[in-house]
PDB file of N, CA and C in Angstrom:
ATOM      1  N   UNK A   1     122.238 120.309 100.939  1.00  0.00           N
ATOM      2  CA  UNK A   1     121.009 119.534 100.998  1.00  0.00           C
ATOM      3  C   UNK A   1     119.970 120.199 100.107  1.00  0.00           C
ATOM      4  N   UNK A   2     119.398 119.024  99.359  1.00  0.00           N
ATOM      5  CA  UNK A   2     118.439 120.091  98.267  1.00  0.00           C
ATOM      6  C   UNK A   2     116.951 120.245  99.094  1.00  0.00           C
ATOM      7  N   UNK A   3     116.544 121.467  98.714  1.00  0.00           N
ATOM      8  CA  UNK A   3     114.990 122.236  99.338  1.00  0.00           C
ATOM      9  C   UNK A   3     113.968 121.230  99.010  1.00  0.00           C
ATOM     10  N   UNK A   4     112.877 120.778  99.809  1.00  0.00           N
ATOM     11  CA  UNK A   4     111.540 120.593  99.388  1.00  0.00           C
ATOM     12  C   UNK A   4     110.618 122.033  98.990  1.00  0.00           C
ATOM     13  N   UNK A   5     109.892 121.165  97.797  1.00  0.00           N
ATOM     14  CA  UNK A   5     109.501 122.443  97.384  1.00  0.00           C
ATOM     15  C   UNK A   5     107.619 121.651  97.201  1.00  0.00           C
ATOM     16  N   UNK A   6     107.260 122.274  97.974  1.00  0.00           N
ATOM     17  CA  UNK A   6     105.321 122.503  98.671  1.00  0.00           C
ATOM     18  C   UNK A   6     104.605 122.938  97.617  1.00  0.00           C
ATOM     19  N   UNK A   7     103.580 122.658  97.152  1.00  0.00           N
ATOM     20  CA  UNK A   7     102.329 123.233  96.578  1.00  0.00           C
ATOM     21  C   UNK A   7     101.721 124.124  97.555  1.00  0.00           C
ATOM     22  N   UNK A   8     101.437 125.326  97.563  1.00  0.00           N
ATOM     23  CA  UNK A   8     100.212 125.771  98.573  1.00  0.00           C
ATOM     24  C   UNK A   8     100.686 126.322  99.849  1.00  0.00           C
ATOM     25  N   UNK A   9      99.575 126.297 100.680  1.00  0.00           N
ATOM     26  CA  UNK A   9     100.346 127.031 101.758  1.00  0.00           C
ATOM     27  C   UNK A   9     101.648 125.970 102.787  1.00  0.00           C
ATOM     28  N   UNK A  10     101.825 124.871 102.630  1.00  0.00           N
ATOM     29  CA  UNK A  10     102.590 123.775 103.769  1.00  0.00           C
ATOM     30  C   UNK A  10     101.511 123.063 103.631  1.00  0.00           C
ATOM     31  N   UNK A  11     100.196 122.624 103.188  1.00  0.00           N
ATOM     32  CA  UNK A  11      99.209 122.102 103.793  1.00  0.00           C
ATOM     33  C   UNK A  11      98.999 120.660 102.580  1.00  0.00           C
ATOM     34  N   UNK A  12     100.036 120.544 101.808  1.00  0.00           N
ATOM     35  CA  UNK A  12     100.627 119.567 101.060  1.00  0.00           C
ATOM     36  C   UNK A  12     101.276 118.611 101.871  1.00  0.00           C
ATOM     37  N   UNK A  13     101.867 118.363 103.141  1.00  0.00           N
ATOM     38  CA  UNK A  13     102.633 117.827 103.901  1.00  0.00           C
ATOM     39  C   UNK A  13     101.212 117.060 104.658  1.00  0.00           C
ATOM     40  N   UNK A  14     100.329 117.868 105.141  1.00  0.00           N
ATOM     41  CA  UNK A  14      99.383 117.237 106.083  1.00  0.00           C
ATOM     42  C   UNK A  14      98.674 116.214 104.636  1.00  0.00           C
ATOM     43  N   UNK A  15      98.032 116.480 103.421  1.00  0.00           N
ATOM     44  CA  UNK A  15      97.627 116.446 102.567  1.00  0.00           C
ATOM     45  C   UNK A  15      98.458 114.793 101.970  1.00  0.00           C
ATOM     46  N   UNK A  16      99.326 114.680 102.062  1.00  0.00           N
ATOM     47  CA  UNK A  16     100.198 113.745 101.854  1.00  0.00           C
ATOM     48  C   UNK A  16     100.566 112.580 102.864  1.00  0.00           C
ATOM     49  N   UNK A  17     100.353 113.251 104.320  1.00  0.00           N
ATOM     50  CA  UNK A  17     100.311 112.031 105.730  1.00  0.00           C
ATOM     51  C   UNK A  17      99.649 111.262 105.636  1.00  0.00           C
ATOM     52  N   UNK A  18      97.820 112.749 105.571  1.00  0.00           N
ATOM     53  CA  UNK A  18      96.732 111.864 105.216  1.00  0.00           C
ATOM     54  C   UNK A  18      96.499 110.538 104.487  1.00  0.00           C
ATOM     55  N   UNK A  19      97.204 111.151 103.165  1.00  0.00           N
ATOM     56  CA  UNK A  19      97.348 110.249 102.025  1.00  0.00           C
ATOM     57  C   UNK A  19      97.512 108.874 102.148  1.00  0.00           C
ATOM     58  N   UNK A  20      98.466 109.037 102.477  1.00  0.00           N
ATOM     59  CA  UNK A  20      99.491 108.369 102.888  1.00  0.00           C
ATOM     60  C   UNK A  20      99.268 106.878 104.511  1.00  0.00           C
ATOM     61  N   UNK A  21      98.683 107.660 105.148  1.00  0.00           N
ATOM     62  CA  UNK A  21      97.937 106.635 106.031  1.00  0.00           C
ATOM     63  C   UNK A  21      96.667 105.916 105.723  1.00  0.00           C
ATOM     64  N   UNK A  22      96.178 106.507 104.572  1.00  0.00           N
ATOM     65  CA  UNK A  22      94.758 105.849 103.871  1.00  0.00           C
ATOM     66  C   UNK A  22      95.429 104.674 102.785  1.00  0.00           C
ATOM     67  N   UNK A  23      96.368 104.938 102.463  1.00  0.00           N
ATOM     68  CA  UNK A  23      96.496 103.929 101.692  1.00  0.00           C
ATOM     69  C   UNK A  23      97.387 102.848 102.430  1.00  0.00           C
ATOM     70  N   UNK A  24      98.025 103.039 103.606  1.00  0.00           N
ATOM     71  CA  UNK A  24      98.558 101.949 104.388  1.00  0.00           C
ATOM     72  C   UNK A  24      97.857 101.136 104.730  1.00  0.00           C
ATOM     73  N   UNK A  25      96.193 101.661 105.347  1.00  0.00           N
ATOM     74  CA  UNK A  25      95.285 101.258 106.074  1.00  0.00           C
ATOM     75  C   UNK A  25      94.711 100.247 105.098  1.00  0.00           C
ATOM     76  N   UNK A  26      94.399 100.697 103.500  1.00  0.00           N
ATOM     77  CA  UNK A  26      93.763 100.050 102.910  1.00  0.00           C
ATOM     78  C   UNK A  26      94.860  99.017 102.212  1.00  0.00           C
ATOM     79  N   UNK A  27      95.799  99.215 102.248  1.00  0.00           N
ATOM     80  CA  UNK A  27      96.540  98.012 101.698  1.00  0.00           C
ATOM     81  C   UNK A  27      96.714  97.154 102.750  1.00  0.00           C
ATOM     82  N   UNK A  28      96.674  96.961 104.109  1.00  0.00           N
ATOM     83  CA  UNK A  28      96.616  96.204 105.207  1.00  0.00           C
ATOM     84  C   UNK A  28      95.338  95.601 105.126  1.00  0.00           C
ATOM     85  N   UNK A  29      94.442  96.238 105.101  1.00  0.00           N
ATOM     86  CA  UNK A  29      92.954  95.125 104.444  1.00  0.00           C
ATOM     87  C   UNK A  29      92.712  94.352 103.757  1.00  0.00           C
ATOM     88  N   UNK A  30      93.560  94.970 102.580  1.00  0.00           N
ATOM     89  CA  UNK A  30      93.495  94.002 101.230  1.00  0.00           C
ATOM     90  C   UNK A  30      94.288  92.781 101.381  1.00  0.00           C
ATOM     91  N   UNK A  31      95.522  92.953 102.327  1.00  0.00           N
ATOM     92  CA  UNK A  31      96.510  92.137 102.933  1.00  0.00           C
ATOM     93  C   UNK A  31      96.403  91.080 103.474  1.00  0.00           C
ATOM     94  N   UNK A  32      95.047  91.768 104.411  1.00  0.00           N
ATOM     95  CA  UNK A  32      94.536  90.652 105.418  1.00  0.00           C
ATOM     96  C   UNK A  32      93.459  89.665 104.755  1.00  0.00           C
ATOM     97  N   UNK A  33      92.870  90.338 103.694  1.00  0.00           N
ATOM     98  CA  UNK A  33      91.675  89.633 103.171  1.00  0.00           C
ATOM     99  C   UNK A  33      92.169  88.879 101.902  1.00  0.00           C
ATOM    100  N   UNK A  34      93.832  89.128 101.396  1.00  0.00           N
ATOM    101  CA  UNK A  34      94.076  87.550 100.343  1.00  0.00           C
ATOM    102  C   UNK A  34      94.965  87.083 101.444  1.00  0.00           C
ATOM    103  N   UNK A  35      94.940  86.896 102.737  1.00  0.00           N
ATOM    104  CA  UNK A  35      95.695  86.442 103.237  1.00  0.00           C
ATOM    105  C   UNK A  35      94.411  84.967 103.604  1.00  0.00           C
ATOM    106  N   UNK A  36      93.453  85.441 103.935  1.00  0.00           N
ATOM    107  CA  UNK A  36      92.088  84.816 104.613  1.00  0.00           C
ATOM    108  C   UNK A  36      92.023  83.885 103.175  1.00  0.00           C
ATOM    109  N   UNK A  37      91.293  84.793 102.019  1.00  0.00           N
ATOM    110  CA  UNK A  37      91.582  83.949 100.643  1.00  0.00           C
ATOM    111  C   UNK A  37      92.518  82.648 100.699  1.00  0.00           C
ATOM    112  N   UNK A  38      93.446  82.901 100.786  1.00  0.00           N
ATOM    113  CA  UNK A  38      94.351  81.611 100.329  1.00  0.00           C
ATOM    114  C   UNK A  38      93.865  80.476 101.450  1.00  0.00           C
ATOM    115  N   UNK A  39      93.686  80.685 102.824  1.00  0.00           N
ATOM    116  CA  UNK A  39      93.173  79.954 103.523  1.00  0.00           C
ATOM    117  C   UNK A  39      92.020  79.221 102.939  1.00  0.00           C
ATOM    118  N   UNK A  40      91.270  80.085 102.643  1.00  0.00           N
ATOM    119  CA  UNK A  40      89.861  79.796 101.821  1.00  0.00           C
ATOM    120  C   UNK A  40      90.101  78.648 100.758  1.00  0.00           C
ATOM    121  N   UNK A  41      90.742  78.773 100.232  1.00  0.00           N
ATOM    122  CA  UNK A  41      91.260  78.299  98.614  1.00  0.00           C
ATOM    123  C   UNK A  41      92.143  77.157  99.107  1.00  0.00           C
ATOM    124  N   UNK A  42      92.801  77.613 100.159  1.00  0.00           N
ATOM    125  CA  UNK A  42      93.440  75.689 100.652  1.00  0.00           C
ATOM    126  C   UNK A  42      92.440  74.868 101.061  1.00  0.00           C
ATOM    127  N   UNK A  43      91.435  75.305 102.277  1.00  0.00           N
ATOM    128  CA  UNK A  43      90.611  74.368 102.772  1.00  0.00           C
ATOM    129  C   UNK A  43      89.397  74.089 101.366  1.00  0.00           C
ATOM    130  N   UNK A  44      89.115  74.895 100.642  1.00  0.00           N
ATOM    131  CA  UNK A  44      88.608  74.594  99.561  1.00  0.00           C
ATOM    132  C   UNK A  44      88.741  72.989  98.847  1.00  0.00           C
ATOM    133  N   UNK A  45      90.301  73.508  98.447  1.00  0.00           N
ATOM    134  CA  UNK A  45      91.044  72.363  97.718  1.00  0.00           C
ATOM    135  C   UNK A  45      90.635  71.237  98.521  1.00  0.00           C
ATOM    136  N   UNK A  46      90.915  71.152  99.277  1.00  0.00           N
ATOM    137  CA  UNK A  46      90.887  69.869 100.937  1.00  0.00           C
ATOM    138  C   UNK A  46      89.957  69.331 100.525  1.00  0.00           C
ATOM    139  N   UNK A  47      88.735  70.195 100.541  1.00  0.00           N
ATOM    140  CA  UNK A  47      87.559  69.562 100.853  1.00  0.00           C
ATOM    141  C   UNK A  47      87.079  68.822  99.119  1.00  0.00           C
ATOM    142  N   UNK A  48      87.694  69.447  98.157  1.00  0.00           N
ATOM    143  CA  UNK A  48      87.232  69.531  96.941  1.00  0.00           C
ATOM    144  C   UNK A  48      87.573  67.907  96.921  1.00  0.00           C
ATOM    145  N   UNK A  49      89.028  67.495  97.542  1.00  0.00           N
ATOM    146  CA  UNK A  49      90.067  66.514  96.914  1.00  0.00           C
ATOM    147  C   UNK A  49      89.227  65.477  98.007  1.00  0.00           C
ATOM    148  N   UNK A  50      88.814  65.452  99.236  1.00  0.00           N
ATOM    149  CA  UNK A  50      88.325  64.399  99.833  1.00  0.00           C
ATOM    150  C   UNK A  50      86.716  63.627  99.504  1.00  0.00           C
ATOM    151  N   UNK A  51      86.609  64.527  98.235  1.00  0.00           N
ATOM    152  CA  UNK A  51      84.858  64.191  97.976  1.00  0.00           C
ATOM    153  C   UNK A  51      84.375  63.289  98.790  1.00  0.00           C
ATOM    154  N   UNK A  52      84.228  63.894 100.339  1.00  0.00           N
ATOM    155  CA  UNK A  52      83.468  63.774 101.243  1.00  0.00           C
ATOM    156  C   UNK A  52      81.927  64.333 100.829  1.00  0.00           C
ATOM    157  N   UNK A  53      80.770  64.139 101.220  1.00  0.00           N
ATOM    158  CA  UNK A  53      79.494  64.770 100.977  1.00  0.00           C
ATOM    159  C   UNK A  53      79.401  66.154 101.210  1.00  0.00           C
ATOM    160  N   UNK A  54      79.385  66.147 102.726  1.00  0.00           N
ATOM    161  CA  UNK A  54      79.538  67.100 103.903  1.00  0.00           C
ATOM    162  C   UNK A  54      80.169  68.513 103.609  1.00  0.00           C
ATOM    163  N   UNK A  55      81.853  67.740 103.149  1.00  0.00           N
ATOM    164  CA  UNK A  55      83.002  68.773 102.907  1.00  0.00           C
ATOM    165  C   UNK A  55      82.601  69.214 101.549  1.00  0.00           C
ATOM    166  N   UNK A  56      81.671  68.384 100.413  1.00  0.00           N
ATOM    167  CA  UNK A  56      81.558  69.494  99.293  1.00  0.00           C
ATOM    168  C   UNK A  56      80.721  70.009  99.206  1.00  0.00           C
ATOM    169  N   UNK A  57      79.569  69.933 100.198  1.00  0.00           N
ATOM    170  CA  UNK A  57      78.292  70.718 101.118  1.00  0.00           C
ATOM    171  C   UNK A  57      78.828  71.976 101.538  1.00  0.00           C
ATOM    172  N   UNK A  58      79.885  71.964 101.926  1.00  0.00           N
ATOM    173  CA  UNK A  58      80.755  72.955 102.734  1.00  0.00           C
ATOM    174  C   UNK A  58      81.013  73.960 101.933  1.00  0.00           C
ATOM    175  N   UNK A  59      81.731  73.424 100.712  1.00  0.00           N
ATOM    176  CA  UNK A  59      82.567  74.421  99.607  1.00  0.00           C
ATOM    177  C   UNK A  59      81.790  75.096  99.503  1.00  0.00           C
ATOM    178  N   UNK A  60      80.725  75.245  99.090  1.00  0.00           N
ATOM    179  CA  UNK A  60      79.375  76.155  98.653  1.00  0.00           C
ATOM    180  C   UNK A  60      79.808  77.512  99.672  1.00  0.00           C
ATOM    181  N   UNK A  61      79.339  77.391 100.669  1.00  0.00           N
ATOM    182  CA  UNK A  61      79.557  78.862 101.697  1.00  0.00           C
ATOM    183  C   UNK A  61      81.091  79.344 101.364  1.00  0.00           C
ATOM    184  N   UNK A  62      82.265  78.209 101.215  1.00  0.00           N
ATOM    185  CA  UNK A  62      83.291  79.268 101.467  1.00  0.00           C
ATOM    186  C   UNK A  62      83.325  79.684 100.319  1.00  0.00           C
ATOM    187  N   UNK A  63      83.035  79.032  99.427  1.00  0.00           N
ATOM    188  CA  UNK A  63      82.980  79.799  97.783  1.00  0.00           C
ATOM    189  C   UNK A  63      82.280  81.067  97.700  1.00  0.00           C
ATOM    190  N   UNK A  64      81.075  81.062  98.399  1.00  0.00           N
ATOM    191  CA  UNK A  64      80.648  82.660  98.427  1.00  0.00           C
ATOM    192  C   UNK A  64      80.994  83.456  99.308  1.00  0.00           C
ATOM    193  N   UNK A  65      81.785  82.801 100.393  1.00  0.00           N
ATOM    194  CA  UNK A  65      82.769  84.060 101.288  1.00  0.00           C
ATOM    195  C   UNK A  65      84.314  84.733 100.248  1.00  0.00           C
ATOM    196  N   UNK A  66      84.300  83.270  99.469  1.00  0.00           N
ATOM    197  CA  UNK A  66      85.918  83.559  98.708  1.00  0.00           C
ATOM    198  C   UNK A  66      85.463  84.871  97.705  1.00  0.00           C
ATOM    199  N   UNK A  67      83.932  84.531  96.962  1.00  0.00           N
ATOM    200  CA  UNK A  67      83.628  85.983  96.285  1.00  0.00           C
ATOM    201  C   UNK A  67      83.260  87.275  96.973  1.00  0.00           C
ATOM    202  N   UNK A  68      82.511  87.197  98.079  1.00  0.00           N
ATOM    203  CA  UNK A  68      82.293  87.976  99.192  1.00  0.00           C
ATOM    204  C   UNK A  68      83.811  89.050  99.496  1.00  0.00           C
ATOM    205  N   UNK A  69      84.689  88.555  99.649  1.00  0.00           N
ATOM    206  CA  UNK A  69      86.182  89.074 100.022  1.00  0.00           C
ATOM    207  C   UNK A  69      86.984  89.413  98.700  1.00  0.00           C
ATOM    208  N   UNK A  70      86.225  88.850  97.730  1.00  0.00           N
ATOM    209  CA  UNK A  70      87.180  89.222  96.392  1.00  0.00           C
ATOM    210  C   UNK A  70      86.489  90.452  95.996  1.00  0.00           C
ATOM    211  N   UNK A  71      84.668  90.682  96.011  1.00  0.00           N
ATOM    212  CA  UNK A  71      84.101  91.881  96.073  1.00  0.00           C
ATOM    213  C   UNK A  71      84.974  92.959  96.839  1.00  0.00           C
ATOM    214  N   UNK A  72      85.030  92.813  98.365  1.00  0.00           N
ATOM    215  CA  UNK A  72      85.785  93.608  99.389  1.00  0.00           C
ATOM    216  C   UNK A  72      87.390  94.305  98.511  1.00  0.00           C
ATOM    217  N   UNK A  73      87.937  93.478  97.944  1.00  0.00           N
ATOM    218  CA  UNK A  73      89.250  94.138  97.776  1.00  0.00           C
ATOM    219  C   UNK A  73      88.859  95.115  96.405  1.00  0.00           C
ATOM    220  N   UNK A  74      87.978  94.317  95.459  1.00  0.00           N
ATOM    221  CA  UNK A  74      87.362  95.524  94.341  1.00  0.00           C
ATOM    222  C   UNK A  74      87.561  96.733  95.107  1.00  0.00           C
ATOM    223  N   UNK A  75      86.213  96.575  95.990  1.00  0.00           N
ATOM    224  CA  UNK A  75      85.879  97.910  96.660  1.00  0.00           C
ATOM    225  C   UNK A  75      87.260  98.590  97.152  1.00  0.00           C
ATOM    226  N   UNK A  76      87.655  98.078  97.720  1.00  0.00           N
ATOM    227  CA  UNK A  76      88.994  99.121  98.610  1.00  0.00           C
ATOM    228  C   UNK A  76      89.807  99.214  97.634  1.00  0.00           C
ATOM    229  N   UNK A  77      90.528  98.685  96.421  1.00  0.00           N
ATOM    230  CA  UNK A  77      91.426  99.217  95.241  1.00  0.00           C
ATOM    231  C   UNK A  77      90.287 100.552  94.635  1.00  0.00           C
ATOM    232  N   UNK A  78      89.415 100.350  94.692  1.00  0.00           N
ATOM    233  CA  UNK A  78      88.141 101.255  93.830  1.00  0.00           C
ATOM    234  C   UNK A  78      87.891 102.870  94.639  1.00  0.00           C
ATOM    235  N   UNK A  79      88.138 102.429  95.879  1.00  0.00           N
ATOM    236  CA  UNK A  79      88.169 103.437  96.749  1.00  0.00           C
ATOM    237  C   UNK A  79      89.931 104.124  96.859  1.00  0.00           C
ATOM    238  N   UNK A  80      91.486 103.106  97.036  1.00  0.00           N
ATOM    239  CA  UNK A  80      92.250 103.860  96.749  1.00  0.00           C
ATOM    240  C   UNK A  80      92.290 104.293  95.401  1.00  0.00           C
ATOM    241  N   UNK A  81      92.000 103.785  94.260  1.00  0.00           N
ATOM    242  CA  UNK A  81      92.163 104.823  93.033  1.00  0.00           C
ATOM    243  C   UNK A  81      91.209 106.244  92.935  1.00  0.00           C
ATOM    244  N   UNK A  82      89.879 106.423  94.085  1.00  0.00           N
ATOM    245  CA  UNK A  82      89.474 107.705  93.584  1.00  0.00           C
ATOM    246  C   UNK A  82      90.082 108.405  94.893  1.00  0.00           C
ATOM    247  N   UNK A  83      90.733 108.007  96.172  1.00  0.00           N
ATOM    248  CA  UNK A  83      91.348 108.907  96.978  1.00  0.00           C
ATOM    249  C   UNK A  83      92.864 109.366  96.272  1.00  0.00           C
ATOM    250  N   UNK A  84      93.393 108.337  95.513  1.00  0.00           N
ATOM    251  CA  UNK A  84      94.732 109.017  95.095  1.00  0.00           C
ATOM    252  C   UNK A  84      94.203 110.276  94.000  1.00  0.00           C
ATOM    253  N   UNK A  85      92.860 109.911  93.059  1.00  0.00           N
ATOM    254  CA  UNK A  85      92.723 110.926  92.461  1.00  0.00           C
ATOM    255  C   UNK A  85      92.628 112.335  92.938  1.00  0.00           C
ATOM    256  N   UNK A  86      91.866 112.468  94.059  1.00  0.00           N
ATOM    257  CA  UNK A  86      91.523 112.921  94.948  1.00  0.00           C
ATOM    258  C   UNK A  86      92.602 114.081  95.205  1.00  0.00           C
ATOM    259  N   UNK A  87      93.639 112.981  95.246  1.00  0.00           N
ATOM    260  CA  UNK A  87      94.901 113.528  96.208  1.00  0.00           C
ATOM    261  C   UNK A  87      95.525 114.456  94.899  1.00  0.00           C
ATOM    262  N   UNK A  88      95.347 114.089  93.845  1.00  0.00           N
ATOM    263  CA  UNK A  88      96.410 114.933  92.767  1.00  0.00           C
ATOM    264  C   UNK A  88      95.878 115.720  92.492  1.00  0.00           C
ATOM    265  N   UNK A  89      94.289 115.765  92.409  1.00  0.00           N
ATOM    266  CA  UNK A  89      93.658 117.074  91.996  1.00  0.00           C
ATOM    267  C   UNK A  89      94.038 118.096  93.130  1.00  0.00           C
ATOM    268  N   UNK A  90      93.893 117.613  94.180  1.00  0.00           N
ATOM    269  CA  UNK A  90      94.008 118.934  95.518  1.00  0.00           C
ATOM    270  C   UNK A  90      95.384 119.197  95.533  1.00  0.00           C
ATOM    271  N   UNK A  91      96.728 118.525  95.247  1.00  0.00           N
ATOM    272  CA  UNK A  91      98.166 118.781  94.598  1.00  0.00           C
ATOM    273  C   UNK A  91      97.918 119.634  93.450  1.00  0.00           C
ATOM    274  N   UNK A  92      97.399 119.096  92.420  1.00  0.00           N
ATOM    275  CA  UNK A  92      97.775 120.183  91.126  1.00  0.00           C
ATOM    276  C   UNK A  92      96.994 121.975  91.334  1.00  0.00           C
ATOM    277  N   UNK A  93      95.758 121.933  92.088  1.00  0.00           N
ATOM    278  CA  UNK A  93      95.370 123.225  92.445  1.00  0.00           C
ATOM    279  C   UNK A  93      95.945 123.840  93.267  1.00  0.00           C
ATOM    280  N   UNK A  94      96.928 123.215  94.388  1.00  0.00           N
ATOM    281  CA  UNK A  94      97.801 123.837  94.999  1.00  0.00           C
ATOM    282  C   UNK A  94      98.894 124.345  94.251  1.00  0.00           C
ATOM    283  N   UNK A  95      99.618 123.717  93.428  1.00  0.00           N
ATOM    284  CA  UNK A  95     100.106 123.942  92.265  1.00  0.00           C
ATOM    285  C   UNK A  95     100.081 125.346  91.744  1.00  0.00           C
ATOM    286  N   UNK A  96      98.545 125.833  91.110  1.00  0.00           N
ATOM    287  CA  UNK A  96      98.169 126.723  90.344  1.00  0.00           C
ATOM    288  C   UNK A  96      98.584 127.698  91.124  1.00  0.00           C
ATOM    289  N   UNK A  97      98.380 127.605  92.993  1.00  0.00           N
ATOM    290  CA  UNK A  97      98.093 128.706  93.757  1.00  0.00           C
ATOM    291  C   UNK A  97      99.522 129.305  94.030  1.00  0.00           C
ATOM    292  N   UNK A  98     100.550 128.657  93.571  1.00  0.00           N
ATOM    293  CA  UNK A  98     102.111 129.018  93.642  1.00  0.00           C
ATOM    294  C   UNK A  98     102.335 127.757  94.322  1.00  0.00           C
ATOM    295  N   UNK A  99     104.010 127.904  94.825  1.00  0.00           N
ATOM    296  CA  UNK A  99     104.497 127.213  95.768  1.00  0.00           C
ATOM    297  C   UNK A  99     105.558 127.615  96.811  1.00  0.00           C
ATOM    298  N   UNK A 100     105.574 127.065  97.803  1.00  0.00           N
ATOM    299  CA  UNK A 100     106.034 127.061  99.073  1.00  0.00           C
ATOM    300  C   UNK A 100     107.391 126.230  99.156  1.00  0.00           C
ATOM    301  N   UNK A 101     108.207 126.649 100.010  1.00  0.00           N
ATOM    302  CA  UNK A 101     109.598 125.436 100.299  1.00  0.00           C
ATOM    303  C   UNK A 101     109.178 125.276 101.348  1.00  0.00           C
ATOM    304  N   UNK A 102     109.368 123.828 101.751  1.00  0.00           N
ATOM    305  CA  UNK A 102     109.152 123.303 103.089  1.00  0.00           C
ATOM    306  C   UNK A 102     109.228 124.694 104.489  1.00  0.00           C
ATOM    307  N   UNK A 103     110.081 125.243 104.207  1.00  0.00           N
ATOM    308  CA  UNK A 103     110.404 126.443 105.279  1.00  0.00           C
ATOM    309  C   UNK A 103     109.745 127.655 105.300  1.00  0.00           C
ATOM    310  N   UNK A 104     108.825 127.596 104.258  1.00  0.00           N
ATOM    311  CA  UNK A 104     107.726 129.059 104.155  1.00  0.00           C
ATOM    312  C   UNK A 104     107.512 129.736 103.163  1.00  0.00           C
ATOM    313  N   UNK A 105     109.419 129.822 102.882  1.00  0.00           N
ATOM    314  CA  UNK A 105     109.481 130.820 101.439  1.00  0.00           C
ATOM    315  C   UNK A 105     109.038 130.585 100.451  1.00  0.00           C
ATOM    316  N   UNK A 106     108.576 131.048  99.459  1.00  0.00           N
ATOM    317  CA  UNK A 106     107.879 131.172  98.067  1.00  0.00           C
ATOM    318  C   UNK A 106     109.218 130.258  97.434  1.00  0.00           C
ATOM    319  N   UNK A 107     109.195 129.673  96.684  1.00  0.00           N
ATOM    320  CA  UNK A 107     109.738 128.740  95.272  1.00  0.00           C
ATOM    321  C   UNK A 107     109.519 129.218  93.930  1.00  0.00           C
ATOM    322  N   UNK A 108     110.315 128.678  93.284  1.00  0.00           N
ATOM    323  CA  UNK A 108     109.700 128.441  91.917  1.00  0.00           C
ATOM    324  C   UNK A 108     109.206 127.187  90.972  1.00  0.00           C
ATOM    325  N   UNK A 109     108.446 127.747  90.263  1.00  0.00           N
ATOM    326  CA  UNK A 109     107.739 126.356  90.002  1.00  0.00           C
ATOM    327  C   UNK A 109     108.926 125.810  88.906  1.00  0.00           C
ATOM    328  N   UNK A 110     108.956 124.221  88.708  1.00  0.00           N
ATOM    329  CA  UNK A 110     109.433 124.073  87.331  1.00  0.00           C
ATOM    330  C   UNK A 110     108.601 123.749  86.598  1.00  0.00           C
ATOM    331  N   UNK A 111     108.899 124.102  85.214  1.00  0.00           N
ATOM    332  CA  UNK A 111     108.393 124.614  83.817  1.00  0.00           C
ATOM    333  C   UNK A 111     109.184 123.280  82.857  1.00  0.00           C
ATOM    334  N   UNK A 112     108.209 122.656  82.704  1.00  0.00           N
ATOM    335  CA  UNK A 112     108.373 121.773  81.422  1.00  0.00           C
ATOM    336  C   UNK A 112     108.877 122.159  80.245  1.00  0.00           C
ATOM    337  N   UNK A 113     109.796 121.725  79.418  1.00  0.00           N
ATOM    338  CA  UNK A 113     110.234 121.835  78.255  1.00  0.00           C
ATOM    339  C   UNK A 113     109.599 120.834  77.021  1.00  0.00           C
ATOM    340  N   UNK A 114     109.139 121.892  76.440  1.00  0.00           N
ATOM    341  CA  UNK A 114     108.046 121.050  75.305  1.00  0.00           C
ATOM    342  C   UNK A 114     107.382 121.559  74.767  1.00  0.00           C
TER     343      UNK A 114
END
């Protein structure tokens, strides 16, 4: 069985759960909110196609909830791209500091050819 091999002290593993549950969390948001979207965008259509008064009175609000929620997913892709950054900078300085095998012992790093 081949070794995991750790940045740092083991604290790459917690470092990576973390990670790792932030971006589940935020891709379940984003999930839920083009899931709401398409709803949006059907009853949209509905209302667009029955040029009722009322119903194209209507479109107006969901049109600015449909941008309202399209803002929202900006934000949370905007927020996972500076937590993954986040995440590689605190990887690559672990990096510098040596490395660890899953089991404690010191490793060696590999060395690029180039």
């Amino acid at each position: 069985m081949e070794e995991d091999i750790y940045p740092g002290h083991g604290s790459a593993t917690q470092l990576d759960n973390k990670v790792f549950q932030t971006f589940q969390t935020s891709f379940l948001q984003v999930q839920n909110i083009l899931d709401q979207n398409r709803l949006l965008i059907h009853e949209i259509n509905q209302n667009h196609e029955s040029r009722i008064p009322d119903n194209l009175s209507r479109n107006v609000g969901l049109i600015k909830e449909l941008n309202n929620n399209i803002r929202r997913v900006v934000d949370l892709y905007a927020d996972l791209s500076s937590s993954f950054t986040k995440s590689m900078e605190a990887s690559s300085e672990g990096d510098s500091a040596g490395t660890l095998r899953s089991d404690g012992k010191p490793g060696q790093k590999r060395v690029r050819a180039g």
